[in-house]
PDB file of N, CA and C in Angstrom:
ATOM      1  N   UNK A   1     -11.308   1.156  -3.221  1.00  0.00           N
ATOM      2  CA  UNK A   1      -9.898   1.427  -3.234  1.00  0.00           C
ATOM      3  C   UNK A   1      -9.206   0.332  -4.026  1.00  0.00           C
ATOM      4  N   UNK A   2      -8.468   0.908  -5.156  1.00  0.00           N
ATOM      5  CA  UNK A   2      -7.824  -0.254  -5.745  1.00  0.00           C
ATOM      6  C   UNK A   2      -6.485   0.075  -5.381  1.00  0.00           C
ATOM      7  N   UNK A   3      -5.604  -1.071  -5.976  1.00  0.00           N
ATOM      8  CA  UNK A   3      -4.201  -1.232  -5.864  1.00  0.00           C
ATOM      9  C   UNK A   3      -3.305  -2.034  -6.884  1.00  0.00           C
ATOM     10  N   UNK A   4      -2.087  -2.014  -7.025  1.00  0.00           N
ATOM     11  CA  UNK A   4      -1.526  -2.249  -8.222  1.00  0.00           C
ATOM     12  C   UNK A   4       0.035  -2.888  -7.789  1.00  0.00           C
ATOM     13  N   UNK A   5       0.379  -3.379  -8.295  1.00  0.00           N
ATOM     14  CA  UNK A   5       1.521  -4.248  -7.350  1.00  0.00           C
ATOM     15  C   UNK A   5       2.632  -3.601  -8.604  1.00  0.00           C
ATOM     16  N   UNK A   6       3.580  -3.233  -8.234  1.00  0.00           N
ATOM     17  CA  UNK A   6       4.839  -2.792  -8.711  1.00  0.00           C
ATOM     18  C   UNK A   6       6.064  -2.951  -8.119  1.00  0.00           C
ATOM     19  N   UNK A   7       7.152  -2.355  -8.514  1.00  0.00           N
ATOM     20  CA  UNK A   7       8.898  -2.954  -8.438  1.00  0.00           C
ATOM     21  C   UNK A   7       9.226  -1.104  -7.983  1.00  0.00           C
ATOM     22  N   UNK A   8      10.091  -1.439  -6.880  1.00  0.00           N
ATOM     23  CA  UNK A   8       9.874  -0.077  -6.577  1.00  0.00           C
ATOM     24  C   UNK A   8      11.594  -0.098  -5.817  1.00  0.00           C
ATOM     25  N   UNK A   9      12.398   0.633  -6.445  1.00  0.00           N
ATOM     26  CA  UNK A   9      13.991   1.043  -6.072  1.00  0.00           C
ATOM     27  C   UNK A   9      14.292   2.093  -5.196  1.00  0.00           C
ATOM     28  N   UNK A  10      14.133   1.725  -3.769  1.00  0.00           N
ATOM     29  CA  UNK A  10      14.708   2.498  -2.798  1.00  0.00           C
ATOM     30  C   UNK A  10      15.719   3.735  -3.078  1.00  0.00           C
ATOM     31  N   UNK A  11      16.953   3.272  -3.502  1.00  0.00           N
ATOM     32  CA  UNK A  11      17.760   4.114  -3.893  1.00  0.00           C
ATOM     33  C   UNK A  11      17.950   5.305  -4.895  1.00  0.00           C
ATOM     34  N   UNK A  12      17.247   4.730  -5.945  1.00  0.00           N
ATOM     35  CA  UNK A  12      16.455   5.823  -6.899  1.00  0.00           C
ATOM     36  C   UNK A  12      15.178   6.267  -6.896  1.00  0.00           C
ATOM     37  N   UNK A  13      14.176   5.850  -5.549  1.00  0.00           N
ATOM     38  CA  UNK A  13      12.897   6.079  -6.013  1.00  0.00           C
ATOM     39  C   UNK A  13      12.518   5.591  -7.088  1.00  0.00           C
ATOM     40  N   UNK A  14      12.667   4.932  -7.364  1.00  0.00           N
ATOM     41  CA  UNK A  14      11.852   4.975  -9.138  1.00  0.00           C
ATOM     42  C   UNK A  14      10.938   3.391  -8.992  1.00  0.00           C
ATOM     43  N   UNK A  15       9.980   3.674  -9.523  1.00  0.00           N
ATOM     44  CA  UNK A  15       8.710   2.635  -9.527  1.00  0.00           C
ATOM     45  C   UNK A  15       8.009   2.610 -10.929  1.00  0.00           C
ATOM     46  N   UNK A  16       8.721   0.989 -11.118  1.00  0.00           N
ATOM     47  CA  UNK A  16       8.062   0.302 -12.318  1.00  0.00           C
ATOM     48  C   UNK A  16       6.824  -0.400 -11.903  1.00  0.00           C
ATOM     49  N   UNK A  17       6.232  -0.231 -12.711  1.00  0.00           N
ATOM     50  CA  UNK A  17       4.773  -1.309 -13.285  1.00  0.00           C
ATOM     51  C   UNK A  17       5.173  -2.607 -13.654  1.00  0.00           C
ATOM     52  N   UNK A  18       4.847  -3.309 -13.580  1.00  0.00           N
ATOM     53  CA  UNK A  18       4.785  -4.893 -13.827  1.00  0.00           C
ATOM     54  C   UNK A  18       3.805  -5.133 -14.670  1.00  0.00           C
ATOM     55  N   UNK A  19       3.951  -6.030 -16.097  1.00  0.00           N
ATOM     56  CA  UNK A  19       3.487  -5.927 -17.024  1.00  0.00           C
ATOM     57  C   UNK A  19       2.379  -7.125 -16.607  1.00  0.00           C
ATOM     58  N   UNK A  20       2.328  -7.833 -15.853  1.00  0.00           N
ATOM     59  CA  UNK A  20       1.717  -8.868 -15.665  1.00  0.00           C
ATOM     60  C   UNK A  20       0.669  -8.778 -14.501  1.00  0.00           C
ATOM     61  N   UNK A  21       0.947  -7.545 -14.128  1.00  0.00           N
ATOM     62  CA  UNK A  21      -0.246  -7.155 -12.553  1.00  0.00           C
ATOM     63  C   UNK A  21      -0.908  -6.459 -13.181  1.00  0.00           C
ATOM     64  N   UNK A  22      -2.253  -6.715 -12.061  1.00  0.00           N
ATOM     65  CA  UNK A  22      -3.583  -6.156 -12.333  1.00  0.00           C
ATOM     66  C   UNK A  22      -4.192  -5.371 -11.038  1.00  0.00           C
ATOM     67  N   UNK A  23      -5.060  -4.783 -11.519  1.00  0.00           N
ATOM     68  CA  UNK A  23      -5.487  -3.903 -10.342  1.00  0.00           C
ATOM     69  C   UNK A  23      -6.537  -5.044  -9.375  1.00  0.00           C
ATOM     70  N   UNK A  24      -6.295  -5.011  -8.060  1.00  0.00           N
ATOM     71  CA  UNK A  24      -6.432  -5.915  -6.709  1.00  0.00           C
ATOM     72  C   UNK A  24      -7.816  -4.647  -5.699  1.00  0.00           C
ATOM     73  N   UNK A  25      -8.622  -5.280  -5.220  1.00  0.00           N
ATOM     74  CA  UNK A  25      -9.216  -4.223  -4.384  1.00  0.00           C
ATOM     75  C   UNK A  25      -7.267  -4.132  -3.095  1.00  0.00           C
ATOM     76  N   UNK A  26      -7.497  -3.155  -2.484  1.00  0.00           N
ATOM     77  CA  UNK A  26      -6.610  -3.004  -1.231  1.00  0.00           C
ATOM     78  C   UNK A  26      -6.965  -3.822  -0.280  1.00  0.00           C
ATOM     79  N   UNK A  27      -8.066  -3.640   0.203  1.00  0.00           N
ATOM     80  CA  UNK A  27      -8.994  -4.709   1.632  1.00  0.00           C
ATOM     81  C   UNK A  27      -8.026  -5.915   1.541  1.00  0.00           C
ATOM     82  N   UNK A  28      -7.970  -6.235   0.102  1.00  0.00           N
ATOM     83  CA  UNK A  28      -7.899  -7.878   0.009  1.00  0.00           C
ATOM     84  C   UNK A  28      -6.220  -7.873   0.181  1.00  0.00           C
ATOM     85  N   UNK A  29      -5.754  -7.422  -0.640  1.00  0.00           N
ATOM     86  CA  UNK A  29      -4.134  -7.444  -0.381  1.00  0.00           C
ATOM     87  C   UNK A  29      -3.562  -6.888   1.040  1.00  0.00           C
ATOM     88  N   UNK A  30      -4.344  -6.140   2.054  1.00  0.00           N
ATOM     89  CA  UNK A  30      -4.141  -6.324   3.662  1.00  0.00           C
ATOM     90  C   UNK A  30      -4.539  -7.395   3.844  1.00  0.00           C
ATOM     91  N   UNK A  31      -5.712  -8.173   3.995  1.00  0.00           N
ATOM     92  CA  UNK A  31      -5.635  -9.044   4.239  1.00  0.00           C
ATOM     93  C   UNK A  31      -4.596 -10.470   4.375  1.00  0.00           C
ATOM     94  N   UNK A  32      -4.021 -10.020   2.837  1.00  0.00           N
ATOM     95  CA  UNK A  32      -3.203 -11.279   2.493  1.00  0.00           C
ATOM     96  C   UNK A  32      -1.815 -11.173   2.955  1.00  0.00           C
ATOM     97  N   UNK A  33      -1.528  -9.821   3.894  1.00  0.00           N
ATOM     98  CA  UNK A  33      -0.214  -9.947   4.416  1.00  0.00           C
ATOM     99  C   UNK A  33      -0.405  -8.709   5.576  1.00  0.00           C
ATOM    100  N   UNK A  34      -1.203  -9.554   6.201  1.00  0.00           N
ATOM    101  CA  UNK A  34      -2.175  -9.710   7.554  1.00  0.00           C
ATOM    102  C   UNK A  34      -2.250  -8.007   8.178  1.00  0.00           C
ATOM    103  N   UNK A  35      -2.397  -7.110   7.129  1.00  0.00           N
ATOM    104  CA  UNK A  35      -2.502  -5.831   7.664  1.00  0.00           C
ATOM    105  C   UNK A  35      -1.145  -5.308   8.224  1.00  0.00           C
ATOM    106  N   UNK A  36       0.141  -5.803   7.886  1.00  0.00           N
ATOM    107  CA  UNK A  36       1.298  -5.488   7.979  1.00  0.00           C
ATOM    108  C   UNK A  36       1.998  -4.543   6.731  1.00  0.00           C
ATOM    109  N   UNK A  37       1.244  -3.143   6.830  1.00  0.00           N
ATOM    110  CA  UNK A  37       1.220  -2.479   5.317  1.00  0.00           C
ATOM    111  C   UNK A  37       2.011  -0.515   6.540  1.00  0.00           C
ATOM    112  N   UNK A  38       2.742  -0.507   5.464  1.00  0.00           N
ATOM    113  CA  UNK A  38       3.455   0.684   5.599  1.00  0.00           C
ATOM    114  C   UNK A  38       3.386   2.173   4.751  1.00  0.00           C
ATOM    115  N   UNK A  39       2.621   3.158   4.962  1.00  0.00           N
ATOM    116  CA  UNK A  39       3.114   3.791   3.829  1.00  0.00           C
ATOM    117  C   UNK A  39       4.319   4.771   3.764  1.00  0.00           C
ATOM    118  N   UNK A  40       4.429   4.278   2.213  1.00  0.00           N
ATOM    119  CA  UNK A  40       6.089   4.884   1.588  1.00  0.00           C
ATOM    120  C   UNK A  40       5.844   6.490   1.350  1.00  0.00           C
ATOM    121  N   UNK A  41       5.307   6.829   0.785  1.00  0.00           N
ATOM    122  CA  UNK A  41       5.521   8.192  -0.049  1.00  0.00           C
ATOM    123  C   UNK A  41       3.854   8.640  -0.722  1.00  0.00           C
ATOM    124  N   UNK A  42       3.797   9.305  -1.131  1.00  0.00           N
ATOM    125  CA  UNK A  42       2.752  10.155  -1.845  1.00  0.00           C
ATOM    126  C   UNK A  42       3.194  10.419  -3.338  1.00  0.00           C
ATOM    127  N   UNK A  43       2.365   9.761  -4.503  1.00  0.00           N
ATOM    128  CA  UNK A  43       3.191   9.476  -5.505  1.00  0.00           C
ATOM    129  C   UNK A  43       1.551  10.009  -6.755  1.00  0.00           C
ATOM    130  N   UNK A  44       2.397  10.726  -7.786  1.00  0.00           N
ATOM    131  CA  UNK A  44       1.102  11.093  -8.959  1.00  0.00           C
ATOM    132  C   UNK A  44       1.140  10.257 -10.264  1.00  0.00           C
ATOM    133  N   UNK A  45       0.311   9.934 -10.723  1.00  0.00           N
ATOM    134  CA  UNK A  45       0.087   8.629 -11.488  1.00  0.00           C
ATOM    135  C   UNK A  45      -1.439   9.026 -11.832  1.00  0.00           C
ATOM    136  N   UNK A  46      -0.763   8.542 -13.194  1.00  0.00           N
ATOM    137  CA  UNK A  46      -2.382   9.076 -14.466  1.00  0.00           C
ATOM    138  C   UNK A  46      -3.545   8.000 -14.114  1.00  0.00           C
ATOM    139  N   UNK A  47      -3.442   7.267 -13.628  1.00  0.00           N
ATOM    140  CA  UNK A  47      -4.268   6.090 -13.538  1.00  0.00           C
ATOM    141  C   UNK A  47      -5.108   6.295 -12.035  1.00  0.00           C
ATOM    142  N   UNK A  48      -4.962   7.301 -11.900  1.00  0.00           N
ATOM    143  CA  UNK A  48      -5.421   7.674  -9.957  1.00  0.00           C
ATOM    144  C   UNK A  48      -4.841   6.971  -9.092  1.00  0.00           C
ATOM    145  N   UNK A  49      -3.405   6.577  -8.903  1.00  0.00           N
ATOM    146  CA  UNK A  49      -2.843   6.096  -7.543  1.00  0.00           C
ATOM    147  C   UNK A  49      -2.259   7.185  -7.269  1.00  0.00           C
ATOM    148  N   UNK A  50      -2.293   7.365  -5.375  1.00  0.00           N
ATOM    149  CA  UNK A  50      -2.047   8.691  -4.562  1.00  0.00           C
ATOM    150  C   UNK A  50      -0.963   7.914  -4.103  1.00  0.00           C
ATOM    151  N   UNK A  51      -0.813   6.783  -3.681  1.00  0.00           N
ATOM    152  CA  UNK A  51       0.478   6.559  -2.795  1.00  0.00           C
ATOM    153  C   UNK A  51       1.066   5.171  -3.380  1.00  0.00           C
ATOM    154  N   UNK A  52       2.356   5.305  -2.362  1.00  0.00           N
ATOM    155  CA  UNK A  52       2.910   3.758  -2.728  1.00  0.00           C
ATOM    156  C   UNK A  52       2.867   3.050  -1.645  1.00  0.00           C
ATOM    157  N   UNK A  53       2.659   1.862  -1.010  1.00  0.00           N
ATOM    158  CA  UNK A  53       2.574   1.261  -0.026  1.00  0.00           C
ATOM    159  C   UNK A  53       3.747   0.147  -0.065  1.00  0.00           C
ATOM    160  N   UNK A  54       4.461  -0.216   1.305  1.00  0.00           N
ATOM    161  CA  UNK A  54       4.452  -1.340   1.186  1.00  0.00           C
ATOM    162  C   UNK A  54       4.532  -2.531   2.077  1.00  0.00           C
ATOM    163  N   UNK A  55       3.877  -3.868   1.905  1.00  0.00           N
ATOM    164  CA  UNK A  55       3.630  -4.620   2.568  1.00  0.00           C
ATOM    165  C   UNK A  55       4.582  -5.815   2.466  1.00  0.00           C
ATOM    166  N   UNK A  56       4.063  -6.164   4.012  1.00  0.00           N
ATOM    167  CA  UNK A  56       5.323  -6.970   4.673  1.00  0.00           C
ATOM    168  C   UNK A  56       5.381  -8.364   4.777  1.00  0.00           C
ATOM    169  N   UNK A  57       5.894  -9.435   4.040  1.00  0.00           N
ATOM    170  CA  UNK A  57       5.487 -10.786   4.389  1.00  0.00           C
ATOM    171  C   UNK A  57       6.268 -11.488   5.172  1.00  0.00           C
ATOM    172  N   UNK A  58       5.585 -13.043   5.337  1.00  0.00           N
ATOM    173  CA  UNK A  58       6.148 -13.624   6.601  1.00  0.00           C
ATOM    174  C   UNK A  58       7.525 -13.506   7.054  1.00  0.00           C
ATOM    175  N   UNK A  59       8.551 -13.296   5.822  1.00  0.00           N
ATOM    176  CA  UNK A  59       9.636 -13.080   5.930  1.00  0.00           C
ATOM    177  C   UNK A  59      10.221 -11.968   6.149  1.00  0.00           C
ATOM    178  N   UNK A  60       9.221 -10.763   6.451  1.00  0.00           N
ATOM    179  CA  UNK A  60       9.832  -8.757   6.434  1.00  0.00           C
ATOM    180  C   UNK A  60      10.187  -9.377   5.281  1.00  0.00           C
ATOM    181  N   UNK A  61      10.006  -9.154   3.920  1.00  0.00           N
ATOM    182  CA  UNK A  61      10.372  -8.574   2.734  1.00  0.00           C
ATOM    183  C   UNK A  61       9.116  -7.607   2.456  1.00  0.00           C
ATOM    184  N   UNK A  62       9.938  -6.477   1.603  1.00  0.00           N
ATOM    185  CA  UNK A  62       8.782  -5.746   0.984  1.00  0.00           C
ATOM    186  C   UNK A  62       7.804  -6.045  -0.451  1.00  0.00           C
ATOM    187  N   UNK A  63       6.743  -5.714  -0.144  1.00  0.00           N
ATOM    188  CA  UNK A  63       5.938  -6.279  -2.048  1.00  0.00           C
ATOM    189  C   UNK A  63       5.820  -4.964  -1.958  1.00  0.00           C
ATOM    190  N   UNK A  64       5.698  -3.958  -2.882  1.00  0.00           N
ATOM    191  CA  UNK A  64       5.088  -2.896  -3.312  1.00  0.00           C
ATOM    192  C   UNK A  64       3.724  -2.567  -4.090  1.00  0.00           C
ATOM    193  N   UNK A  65       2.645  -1.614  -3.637  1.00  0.00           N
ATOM    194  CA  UNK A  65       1.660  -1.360  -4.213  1.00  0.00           C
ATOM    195  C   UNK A  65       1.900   0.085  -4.317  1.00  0.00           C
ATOM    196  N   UNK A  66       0.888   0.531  -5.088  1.00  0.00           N
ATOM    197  CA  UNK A  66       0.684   1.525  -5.797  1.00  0.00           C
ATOM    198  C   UNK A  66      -0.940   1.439  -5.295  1.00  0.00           C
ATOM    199  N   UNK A  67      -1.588   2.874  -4.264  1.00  0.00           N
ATOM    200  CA  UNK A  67      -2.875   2.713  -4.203  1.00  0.00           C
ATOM    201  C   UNK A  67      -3.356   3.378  -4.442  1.00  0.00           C
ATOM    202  N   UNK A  68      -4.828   3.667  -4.817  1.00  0.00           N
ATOM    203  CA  UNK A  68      -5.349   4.576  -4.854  1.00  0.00           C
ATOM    204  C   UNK A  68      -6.305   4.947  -3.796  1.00  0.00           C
ATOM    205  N   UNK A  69      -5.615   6.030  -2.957  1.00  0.00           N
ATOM    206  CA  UNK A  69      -6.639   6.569  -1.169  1.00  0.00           C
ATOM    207  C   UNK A  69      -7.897   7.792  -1.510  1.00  0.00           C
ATOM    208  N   UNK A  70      -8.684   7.175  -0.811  1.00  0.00           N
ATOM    209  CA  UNK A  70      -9.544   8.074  -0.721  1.00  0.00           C
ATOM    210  C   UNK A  70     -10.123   8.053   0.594  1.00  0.00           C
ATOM    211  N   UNK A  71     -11.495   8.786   0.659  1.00  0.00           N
ATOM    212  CA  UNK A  71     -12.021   8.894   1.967  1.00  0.00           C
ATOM    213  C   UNK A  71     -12.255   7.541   2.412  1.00  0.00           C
ATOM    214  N   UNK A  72     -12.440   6.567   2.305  1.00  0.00           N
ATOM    215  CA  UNK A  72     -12.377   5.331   2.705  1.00  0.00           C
ATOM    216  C   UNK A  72     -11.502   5.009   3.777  1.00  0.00           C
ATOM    217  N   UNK A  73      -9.799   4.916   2.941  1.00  0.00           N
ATOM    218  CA  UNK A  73      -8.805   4.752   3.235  1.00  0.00           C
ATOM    219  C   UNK A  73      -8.362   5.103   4.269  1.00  0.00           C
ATOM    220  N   UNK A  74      -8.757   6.668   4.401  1.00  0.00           N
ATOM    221  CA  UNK A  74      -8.286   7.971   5.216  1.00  0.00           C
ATOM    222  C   UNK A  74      -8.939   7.391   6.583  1.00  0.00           C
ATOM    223  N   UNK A  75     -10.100   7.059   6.441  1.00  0.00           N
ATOM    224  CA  UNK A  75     -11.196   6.278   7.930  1.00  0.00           C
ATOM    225  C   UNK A  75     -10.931   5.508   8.378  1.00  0.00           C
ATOM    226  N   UNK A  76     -10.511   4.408   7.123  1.00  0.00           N
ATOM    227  CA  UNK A  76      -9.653   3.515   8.005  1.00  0.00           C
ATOM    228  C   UNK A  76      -8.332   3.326   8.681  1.00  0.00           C
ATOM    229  N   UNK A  77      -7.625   3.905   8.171  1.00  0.00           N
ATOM    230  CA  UNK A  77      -6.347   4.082   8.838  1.00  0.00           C
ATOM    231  C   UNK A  77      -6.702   5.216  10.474  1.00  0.00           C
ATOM    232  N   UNK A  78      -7.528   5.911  10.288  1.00  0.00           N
ATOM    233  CA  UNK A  78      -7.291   6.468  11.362  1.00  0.00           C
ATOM    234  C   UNK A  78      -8.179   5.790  12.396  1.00  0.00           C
ATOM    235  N   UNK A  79      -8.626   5.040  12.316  1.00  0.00           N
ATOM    236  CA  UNK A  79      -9.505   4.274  12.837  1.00  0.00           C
ATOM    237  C   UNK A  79      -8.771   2.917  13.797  1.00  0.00           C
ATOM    238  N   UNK A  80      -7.417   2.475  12.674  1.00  0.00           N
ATOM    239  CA  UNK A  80      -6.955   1.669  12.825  1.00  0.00           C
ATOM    240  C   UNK A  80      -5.527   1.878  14.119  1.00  0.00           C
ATOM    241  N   UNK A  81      -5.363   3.534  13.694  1.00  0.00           N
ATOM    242  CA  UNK A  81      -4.468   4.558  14.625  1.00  0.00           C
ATOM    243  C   UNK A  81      -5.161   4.457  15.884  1.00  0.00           C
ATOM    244  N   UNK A  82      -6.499   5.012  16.105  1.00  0.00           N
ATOM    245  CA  UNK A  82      -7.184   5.099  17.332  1.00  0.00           C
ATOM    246  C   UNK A  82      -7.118   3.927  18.050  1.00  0.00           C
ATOM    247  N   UNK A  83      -7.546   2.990  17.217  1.00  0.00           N
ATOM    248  CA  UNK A  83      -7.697   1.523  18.397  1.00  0.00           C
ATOM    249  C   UNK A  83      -6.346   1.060  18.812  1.00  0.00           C
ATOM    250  N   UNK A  84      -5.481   1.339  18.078  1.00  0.00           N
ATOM    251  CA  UNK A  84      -3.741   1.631  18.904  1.00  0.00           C
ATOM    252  C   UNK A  84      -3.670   2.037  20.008  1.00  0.00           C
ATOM    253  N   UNK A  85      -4.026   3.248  19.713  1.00  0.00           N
ATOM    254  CA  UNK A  85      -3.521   4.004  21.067  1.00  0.00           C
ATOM    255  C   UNK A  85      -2.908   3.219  22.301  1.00  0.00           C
ATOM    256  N   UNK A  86      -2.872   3.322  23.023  1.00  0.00           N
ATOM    257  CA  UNK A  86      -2.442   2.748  24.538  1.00  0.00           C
ATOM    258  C   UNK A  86      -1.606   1.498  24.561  1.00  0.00           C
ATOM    259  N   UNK A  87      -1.535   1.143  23.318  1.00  0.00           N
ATOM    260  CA  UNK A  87      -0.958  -0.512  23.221  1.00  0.00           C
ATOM    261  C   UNK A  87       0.593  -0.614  23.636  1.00  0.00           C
ATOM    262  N   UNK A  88       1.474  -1.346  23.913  1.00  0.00           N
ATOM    263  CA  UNK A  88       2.579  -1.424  23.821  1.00  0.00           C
ATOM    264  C   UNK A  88       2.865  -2.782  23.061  1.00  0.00           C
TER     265      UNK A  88
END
């Protein structure tokens, strides 16, 4: 699963690319903002990203990615849903 860090305008929807980012595995960019990741929308992009994500740092600000999900993704998140369950 890769991912792509972009600039992404609430108000217009609209999501730029950043000329200076590179594609990141995903694993690693949860990691780096400790699995505090949201998803935004379902988005089509020639490059194979399915969604836009975005993650939350120490401060709640948003970074935006651009990912590309697959069956991987899909396992883990629901995986990550299940062991929820019951929590408050």
């Amino acid at each position: 699963m890769k991912s792509l860090h972009v600039n992404f305008n609430e108000a217009t929807q609209a999501i730029d690319t950043i000329e200076t980012a590179s594609p990141e595995p995903w694993d690693a960019v949860c990691k780096r903002f400790d699995n505090d990741v949201r998803r935004i929308m379902a988005v089509s992009d020639p490059k194979g990203y399915t969604a836009l994500y975005a993650c939350y740092d120490e401060n709640n600000q948003p970074v935006y990615y651009l990912v590309e999900e697959g069956e991987a993704l899909t396992k883990l998140r629901q995986k990550t849903f299940l062991s929820k369950l019951g929590q408050t």
